[in-house]
PDB file of N, CA and C in Angstrom:
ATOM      1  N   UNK A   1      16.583 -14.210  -8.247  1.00  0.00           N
ATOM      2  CA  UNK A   1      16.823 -12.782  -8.208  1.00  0.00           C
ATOM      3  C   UNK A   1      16.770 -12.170  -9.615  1.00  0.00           C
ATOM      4  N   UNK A   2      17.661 -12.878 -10.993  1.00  0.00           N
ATOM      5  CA  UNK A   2      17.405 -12.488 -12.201  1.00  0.00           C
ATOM      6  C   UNK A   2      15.867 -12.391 -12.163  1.00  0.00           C
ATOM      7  N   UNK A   3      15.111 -13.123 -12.052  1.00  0.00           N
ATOM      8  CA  UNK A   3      13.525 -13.138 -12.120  1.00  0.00           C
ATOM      9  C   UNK A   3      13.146 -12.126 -11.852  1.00  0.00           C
ATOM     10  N   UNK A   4      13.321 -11.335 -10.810  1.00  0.00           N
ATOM     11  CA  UNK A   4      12.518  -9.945 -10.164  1.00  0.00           C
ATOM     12  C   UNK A   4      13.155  -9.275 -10.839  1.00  0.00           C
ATOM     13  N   UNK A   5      14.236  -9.475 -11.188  1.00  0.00           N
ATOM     14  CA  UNK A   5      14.995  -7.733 -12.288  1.00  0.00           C
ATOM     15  C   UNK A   5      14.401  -8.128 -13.345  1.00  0.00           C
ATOM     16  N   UNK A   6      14.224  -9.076 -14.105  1.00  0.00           N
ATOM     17  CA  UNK A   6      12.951  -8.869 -15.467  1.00  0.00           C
ATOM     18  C   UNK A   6      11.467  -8.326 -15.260  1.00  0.00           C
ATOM     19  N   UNK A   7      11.257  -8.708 -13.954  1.00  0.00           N
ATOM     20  CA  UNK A   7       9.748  -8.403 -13.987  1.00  0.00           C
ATOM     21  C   UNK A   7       9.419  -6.848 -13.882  1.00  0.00           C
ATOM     22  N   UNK A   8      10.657  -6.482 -12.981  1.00  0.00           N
ATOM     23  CA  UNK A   8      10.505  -5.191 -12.314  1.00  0.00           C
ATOM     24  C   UNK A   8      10.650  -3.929 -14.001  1.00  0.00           C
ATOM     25  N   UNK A   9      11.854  -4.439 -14.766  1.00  0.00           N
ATOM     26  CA  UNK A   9      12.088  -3.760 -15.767  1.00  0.00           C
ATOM     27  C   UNK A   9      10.709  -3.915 -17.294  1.00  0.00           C
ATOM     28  N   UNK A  10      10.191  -5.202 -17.319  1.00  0.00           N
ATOM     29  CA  UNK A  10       8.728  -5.121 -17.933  1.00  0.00           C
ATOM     30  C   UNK A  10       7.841  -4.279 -17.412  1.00  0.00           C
ATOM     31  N   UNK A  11       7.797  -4.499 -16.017  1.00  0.00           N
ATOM     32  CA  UNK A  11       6.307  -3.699 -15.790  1.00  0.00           C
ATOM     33  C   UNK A  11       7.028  -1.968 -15.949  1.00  0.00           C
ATOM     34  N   UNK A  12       8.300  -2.325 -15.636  1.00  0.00           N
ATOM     35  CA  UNK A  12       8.717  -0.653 -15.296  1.00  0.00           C
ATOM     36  C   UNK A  12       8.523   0.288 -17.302  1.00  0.00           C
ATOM     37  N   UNK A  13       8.939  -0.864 -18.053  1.00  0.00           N
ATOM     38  CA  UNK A  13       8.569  -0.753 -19.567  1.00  0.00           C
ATOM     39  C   UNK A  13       7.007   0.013 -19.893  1.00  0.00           C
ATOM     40  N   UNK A  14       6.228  -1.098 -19.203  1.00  0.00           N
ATOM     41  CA  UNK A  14       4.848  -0.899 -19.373  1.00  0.00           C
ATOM     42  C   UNK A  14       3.879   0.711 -19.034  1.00  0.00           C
ATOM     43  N   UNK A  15       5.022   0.844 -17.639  1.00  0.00           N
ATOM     44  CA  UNK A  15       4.170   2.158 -17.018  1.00  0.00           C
ATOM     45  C   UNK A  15       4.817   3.074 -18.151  1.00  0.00           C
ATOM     46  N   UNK A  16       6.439   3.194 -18.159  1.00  0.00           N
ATOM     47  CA  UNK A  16       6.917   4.341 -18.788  1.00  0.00           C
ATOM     48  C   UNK A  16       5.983   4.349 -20.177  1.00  0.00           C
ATOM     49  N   UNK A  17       6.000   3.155 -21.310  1.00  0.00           N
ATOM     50  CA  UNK A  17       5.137   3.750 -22.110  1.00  0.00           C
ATOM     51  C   UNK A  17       3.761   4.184 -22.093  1.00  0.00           C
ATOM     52  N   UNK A  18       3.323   3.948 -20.751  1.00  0.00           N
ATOM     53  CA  UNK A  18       1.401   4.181 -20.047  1.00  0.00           C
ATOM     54  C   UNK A  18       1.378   5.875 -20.206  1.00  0.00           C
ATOM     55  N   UNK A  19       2.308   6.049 -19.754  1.00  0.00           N
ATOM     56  CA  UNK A  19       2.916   7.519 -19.282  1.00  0.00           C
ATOM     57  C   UNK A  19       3.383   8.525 -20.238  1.00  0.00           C
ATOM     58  N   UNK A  20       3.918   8.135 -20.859  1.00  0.00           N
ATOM     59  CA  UNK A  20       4.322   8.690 -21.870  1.00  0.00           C
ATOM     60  C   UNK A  20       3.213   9.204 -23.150  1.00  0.00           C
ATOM     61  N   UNK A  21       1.435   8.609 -22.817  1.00  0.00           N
ATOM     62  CA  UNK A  21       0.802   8.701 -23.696  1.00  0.00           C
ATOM     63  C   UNK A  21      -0.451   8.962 -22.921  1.00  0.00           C
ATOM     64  N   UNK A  22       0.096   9.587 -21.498  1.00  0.00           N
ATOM     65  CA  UNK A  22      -0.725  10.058 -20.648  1.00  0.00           C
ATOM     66  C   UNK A  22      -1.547   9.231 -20.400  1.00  0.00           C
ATOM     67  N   UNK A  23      -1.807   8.255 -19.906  1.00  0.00           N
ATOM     68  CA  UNK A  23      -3.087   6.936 -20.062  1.00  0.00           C
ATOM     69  C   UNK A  23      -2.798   6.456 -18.478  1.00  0.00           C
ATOM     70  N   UNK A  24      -3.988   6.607 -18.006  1.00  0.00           N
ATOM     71  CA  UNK A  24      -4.724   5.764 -16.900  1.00  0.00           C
ATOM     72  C   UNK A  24      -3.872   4.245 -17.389  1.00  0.00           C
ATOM     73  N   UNK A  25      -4.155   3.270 -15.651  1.00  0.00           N
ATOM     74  CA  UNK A  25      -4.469   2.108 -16.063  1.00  0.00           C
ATOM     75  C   UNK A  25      -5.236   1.882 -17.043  1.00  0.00           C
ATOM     76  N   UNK A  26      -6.552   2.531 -15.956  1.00  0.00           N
ATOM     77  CA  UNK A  26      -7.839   2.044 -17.215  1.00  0.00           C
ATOM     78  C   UNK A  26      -7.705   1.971 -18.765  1.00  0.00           C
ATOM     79  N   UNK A  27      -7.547   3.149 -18.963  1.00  0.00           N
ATOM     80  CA  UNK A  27      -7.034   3.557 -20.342  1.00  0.00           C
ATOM     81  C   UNK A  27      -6.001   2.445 -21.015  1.00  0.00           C
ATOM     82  N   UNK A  28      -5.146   2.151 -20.408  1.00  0.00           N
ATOM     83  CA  UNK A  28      -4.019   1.141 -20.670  1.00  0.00           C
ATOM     84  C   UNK A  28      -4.823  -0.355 -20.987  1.00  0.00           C
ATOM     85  N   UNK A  29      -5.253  -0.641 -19.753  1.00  0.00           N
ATOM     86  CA  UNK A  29      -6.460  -1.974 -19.979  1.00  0.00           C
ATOM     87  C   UNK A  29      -7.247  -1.793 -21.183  1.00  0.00           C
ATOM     88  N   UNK A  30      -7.783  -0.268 -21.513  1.00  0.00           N
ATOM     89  CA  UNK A  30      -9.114  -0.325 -22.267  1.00  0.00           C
ATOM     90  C   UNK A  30      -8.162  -0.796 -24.111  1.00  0.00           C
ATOM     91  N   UNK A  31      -7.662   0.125 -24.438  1.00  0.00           N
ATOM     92  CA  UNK A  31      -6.738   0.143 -25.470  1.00  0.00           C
ATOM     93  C   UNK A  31      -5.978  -1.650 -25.685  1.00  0.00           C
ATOM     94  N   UNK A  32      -6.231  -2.236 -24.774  1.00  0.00           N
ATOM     95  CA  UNK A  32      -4.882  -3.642 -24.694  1.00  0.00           C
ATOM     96  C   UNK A  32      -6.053  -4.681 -24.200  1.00  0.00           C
ATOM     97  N   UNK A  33      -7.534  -4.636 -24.346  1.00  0.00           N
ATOM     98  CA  UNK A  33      -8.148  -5.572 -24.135  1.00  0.00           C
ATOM     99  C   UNK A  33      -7.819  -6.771 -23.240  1.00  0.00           C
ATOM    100  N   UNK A  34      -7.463  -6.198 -21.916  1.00  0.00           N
ATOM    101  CA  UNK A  34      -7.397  -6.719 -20.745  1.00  0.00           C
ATOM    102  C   UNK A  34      -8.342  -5.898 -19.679  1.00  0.00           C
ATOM    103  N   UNK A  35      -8.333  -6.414 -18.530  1.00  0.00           N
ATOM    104  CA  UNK A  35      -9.082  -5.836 -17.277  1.00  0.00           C
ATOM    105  C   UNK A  35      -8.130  -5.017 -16.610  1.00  0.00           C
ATOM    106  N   UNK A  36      -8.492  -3.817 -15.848  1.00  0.00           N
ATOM    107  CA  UNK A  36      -7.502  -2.850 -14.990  1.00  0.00           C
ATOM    108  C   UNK A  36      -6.933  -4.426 -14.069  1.00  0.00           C
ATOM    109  N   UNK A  37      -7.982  -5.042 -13.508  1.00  0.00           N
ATOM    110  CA  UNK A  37      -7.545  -5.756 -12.227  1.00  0.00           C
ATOM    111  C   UNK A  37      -6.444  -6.244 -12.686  1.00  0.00           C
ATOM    112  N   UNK A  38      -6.293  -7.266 -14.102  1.00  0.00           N
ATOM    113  CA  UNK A  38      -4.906  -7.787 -14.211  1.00  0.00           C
ATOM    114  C   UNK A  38      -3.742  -7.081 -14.600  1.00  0.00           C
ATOM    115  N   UNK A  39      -3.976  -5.777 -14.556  1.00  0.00           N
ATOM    116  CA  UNK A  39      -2.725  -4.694 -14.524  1.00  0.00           C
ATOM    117  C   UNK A  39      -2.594  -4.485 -13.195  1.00  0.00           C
ATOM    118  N   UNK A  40      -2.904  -4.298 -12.632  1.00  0.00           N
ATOM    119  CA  UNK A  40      -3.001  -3.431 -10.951  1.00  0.00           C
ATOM    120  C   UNK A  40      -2.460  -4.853 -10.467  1.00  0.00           C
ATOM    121  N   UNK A  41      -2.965  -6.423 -10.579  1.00  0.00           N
ATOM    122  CA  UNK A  41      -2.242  -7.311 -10.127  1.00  0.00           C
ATOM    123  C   UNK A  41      -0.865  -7.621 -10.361  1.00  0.00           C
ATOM    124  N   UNK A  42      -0.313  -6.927 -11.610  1.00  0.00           N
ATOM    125  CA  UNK A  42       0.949  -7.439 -11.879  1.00  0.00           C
ATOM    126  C   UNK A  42       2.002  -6.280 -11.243  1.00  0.00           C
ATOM    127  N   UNK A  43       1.270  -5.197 -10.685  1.00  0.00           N
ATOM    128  CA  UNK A  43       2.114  -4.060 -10.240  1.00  0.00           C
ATOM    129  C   UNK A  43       1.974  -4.818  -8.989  1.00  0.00           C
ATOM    130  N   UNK A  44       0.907  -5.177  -7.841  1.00  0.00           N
ATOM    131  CA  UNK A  44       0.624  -5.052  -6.938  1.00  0.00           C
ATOM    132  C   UNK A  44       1.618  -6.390  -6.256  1.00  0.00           C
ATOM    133  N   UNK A  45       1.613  -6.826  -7.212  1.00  0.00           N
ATOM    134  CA  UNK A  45       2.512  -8.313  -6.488  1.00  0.00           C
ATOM    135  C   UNK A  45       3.568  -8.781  -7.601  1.00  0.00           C
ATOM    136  N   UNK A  46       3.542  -8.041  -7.776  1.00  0.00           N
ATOM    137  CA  UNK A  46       5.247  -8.036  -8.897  1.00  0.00           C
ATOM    138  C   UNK A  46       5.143  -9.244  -9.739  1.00  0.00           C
ATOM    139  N   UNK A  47       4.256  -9.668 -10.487  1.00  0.00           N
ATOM    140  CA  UNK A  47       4.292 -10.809 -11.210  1.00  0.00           C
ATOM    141  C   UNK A  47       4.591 -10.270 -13.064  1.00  0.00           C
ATOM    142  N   UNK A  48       5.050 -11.348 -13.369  1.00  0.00           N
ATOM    143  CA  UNK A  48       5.670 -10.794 -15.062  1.00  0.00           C
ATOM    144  C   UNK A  48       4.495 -11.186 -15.570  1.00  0.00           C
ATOM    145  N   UNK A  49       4.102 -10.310 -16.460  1.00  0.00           N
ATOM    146  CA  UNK A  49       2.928 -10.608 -17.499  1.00  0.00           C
ATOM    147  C   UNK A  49       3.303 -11.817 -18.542  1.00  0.00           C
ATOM    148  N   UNK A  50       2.175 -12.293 -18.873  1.00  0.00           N
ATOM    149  CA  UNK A  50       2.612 -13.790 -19.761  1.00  0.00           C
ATOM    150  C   UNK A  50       3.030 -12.677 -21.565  1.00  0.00           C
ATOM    151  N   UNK A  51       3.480 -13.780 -22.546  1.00  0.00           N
ATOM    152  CA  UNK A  51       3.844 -13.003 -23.753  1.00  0.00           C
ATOM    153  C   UNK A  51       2.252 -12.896 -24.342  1.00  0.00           C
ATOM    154  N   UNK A  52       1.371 -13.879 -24.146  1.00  0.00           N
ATOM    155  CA  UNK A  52       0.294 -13.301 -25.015  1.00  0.00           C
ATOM    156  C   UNK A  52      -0.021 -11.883 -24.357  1.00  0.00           C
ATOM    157  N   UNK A  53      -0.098 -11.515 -22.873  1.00  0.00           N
ATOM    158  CA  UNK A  53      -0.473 -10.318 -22.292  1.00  0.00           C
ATOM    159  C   UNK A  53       0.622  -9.329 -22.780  1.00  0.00           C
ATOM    160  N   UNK A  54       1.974  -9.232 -22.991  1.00  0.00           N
ATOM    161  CA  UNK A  54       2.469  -8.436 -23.622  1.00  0.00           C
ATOM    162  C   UNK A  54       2.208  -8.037 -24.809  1.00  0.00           C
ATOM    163  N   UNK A  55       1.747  -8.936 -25.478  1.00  0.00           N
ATOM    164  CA  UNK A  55       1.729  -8.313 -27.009  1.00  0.00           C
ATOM    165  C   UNK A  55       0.294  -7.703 -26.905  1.00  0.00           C
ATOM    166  N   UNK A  56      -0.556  -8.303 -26.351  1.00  0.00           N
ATOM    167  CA  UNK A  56      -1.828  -7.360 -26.092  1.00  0.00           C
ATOM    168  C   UNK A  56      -1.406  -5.846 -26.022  1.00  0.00           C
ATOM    169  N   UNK A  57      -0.777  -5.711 -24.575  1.00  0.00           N
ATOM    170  CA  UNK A  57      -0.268  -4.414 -24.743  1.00  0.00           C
ATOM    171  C   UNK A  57       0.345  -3.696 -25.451  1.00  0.00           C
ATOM    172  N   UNK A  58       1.470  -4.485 -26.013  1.00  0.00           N
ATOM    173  CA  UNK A  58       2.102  -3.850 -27.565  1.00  0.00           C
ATOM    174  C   UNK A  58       0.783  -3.418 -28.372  1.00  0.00           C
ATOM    175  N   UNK A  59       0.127  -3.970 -28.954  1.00  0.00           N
ATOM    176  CA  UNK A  59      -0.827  -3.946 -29.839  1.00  0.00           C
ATOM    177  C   UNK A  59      -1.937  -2.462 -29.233  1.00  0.00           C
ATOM    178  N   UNK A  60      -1.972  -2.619 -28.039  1.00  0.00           N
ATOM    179  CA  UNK A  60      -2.936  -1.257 -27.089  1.00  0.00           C
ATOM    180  C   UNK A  60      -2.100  -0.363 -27.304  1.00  0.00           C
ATOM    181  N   UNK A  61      -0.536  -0.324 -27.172  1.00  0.00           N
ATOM    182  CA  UNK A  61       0.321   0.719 -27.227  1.00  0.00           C
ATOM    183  C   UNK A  61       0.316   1.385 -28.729  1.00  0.00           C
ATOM    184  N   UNK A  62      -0.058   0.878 -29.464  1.00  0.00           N
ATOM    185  CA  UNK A  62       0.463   0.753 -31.393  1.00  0.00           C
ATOM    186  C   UNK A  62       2.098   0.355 -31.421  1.00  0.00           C
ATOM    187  N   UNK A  63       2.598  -0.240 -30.827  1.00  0.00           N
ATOM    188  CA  UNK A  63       4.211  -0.672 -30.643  1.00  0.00           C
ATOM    189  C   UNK A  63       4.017  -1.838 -31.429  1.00  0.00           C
ATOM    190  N   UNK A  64       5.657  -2.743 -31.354  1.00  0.00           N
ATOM    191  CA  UNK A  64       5.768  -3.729 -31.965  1.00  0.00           C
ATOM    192  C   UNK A  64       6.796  -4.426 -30.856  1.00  0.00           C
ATOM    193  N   UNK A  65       6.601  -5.837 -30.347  1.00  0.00           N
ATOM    194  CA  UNK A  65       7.226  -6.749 -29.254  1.00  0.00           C
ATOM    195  C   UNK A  65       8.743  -6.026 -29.384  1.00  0.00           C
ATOM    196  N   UNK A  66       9.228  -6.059 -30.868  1.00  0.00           N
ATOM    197  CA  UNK A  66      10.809  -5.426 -30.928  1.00  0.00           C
ATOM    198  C   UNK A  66      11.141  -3.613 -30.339  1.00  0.00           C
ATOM    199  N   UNK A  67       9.905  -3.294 -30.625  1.00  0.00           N
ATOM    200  CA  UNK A  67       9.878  -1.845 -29.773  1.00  0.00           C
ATOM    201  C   UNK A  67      10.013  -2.241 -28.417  1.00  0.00           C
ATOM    202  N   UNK A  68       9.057  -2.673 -27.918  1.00  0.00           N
ATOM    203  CA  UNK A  68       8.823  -2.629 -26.368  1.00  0.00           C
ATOM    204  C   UNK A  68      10.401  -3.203 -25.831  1.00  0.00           C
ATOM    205  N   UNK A  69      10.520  -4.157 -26.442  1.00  0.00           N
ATOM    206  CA  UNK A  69      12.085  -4.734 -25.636  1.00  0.00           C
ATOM    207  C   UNK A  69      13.429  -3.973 -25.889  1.00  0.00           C
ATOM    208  N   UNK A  70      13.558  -3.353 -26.494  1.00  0.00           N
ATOM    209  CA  UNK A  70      14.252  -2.370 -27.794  1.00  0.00           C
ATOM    210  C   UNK A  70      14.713  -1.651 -26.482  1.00  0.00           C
ATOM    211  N   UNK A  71      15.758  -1.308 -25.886  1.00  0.00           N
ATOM    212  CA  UNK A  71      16.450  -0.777 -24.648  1.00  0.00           C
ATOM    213  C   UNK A  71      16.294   0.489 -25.108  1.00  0.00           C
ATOM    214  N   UNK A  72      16.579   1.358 -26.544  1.00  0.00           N
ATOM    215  CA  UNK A  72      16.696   2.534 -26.858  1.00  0.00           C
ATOM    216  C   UNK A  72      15.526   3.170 -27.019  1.00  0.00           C
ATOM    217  N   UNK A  73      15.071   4.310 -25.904  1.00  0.00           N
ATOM    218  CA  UNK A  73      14.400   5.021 -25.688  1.00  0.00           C
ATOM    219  C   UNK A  73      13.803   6.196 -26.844  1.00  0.00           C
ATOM    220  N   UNK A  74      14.367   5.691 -27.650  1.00  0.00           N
ATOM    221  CA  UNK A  74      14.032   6.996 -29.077  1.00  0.00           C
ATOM    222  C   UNK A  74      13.553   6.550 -30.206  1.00  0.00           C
ATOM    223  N   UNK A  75      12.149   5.629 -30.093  1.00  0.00           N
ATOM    224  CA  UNK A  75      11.859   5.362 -31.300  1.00  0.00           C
ATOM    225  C   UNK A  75      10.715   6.333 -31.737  1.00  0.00           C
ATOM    226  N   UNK A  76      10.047   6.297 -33.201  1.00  0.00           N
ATOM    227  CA  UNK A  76       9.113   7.588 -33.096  1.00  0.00           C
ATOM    228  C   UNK A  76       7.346   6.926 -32.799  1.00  0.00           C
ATOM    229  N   UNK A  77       6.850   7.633 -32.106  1.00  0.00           N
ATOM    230  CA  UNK A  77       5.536   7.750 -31.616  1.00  0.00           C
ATOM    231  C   UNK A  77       4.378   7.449 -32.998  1.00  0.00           C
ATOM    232  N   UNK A  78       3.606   6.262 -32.834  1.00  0.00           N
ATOM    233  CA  UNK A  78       2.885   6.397 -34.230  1.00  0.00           C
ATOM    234  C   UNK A  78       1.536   7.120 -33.735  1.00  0.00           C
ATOM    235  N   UNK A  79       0.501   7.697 -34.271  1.00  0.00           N
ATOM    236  CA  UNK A  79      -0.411   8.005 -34.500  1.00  0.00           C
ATOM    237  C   UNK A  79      -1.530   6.399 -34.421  1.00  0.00           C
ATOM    238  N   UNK A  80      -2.429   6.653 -33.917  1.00  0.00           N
ATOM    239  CA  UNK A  80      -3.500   5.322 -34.461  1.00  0.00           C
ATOM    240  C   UNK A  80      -3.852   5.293 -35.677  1.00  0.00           C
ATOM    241  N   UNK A  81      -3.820   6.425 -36.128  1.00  0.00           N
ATOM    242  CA  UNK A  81      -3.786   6.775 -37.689  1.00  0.00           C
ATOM    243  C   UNK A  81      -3.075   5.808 -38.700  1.00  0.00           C
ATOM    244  N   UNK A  82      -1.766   6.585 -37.957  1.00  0.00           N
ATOM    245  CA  UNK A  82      -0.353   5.788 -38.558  1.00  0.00           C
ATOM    246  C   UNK A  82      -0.420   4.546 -38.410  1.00  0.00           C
ATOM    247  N   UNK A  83      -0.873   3.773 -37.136  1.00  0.00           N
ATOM    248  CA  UNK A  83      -0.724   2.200 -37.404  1.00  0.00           C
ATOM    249  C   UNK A  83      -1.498   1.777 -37.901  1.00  0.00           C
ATOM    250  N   UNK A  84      -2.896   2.505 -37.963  1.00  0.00           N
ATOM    251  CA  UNK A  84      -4.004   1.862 -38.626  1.00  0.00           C
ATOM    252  C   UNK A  84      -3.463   2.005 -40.601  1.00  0.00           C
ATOM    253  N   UNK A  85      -2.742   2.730 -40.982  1.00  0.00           N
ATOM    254  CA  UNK A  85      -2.175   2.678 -42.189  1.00  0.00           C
ATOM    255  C   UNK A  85      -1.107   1.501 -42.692  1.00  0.00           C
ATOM    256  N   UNK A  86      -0.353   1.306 -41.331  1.00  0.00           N
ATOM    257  CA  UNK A  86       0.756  -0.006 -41.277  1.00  0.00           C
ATOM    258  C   UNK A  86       0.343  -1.245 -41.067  1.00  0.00           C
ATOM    259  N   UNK A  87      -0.743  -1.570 -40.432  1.00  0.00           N
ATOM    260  CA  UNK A  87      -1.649  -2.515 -40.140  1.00  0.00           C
ATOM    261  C   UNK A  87      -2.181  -2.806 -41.800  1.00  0.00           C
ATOM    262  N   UNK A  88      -2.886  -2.122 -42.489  1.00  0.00           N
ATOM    263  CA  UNK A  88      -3.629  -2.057 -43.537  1.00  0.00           C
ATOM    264  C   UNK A  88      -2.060  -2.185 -45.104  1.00  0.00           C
ATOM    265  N   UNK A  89      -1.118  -1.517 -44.849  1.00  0.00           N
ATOM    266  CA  UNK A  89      -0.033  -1.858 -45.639  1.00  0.00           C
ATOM    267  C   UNK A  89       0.069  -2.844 -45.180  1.00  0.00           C
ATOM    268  N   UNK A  90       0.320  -3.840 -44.251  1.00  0.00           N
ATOM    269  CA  UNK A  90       0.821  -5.279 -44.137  1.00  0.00           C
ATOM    270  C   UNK A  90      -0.006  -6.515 -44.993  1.00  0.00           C
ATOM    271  N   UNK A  91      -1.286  -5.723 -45.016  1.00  0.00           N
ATOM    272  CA  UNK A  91      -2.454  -6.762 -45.674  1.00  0.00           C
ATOM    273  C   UNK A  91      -1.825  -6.553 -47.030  1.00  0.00           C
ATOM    274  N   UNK A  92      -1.374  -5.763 -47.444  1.00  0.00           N
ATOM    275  CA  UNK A  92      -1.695  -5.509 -49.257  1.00  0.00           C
ATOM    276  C   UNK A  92      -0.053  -6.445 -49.915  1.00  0.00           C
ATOM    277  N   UNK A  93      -0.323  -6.845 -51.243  1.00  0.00           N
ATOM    278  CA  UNK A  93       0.272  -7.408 -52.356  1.00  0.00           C
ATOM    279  C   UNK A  93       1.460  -5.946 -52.988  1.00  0.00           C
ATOM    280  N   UNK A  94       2.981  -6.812 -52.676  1.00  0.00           N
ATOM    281  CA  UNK A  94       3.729  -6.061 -53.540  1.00  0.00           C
ATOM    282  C   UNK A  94       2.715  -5.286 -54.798  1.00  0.00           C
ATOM    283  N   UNK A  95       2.337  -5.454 -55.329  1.00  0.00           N
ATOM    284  CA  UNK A  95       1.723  -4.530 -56.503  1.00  0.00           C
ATOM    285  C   UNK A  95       1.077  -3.712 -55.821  1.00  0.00           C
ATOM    286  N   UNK A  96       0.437  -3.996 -54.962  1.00  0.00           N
ATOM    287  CA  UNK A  96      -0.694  -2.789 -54.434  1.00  0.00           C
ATOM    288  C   UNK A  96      -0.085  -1.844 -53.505  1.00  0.00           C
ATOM    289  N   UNK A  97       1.203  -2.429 -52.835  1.00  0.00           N
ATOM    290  CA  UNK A  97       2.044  -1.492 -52.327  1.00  0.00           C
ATOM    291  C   UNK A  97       2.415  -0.156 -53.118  1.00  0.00           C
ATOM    292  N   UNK A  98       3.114  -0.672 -54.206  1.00  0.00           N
ATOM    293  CA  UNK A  98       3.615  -0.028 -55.480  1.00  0.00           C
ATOM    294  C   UNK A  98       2.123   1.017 -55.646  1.00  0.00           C
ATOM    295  N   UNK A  99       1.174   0.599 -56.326  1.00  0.00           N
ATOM    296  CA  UNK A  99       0.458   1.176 -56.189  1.00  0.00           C
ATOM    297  C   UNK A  99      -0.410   2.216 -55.286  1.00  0.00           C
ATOM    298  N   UNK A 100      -0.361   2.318 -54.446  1.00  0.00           N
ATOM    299  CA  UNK A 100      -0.329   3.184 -52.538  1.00  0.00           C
ATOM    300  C   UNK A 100       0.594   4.162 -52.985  1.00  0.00           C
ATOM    301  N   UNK A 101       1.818   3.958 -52.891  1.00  0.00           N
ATOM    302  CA  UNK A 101       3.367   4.763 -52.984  1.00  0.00           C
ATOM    303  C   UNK A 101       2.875   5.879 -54.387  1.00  0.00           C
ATOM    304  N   UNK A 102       2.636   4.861 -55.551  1.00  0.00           N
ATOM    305  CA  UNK A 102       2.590   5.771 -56.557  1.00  0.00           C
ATOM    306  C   UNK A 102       1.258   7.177 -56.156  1.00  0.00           C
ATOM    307  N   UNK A 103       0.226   6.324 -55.601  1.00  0.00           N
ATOM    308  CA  UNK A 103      -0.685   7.574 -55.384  1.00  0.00           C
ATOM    309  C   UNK A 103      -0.410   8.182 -54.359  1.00  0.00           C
ATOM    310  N   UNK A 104       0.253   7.897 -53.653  1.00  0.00           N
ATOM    311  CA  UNK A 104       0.389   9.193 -52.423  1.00  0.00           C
ATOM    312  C   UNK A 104       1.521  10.204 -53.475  1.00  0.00           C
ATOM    313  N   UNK A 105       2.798   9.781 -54.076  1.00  0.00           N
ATOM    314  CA  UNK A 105       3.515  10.872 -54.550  1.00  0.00           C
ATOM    315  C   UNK A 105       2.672  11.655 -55.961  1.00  0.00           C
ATOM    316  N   UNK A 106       1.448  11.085 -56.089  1.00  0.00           N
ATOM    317  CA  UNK A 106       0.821  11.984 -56.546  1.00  0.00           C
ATOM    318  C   UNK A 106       0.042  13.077 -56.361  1.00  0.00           C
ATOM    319  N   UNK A 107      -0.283  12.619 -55.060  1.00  0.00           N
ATOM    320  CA  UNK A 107      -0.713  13.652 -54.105  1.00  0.00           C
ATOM    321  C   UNK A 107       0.267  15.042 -53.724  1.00  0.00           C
ATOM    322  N   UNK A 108       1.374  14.427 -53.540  1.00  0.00           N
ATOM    323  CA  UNK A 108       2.384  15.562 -53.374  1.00  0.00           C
ATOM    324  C   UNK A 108       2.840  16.223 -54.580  1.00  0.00           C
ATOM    325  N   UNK A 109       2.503  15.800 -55.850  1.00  0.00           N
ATOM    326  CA  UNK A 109       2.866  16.214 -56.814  1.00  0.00           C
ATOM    327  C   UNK A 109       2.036  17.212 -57.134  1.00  0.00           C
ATOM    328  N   UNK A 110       1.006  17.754 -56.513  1.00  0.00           N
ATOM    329  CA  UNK A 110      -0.295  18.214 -56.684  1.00  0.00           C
ATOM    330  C   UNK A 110      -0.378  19.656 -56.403  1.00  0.00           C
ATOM    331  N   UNK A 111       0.765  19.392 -55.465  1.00  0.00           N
ATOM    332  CA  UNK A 111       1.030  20.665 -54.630  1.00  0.00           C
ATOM    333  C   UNK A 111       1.353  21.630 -55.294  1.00  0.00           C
TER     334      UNK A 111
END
């Protein structure tokens, strides 16, 4: 019985953030490099998605595994923009961080 209250509250996870970003299945599949069918199967017969298929979706969502499980409903919405910037900060060297930071507040300094 614990089993079906996890599954039910993942997939129920999955739609609310589908929804929340206005997105089709499809859309959901297309973004999370899966097939609609294995979404529509995990609604259709209540099965829990495996963790590599979650993080797919994390990753389609721009979320992070600690978001998605994260009970509190108020975290902030990134941009693809935005993750594609956090994605690209994760690659870079303390110095080059430093360096990023310094030129963006130069940018604002500009103003």
């Amino acid at each position: 019985m614990q089993r079906e209250k996890a599954t039910f509250d993942i997939l129920k996870k999955i739609d609310d953030e589908r929804m929340k970003r206005n997105w089709s299945e499809y859309s959901l599949a297309k973004n999370a490099d899966l097939t609609q069918s294995t979404i529509s199967t995990w609604y259709r017969r209540n099965l829990q998605p495996s963790v590599a298929s979650i993080e797919k979706i994390c990753k389609g969502l721009g979320i992070s595994l600690s978001e998605f499980f994260n009970d509190e409903s108020s975290y902030m919405y990134l941009t693809p923009q935005q993750n594609e910037i956090l994605e690209l900060w994760e690659a870079l060297t303390p110095t080059q961080r430093d360096s990023v930071i310094n030129l963006l507040k130069s940018f604002l300094s500009e103003n």
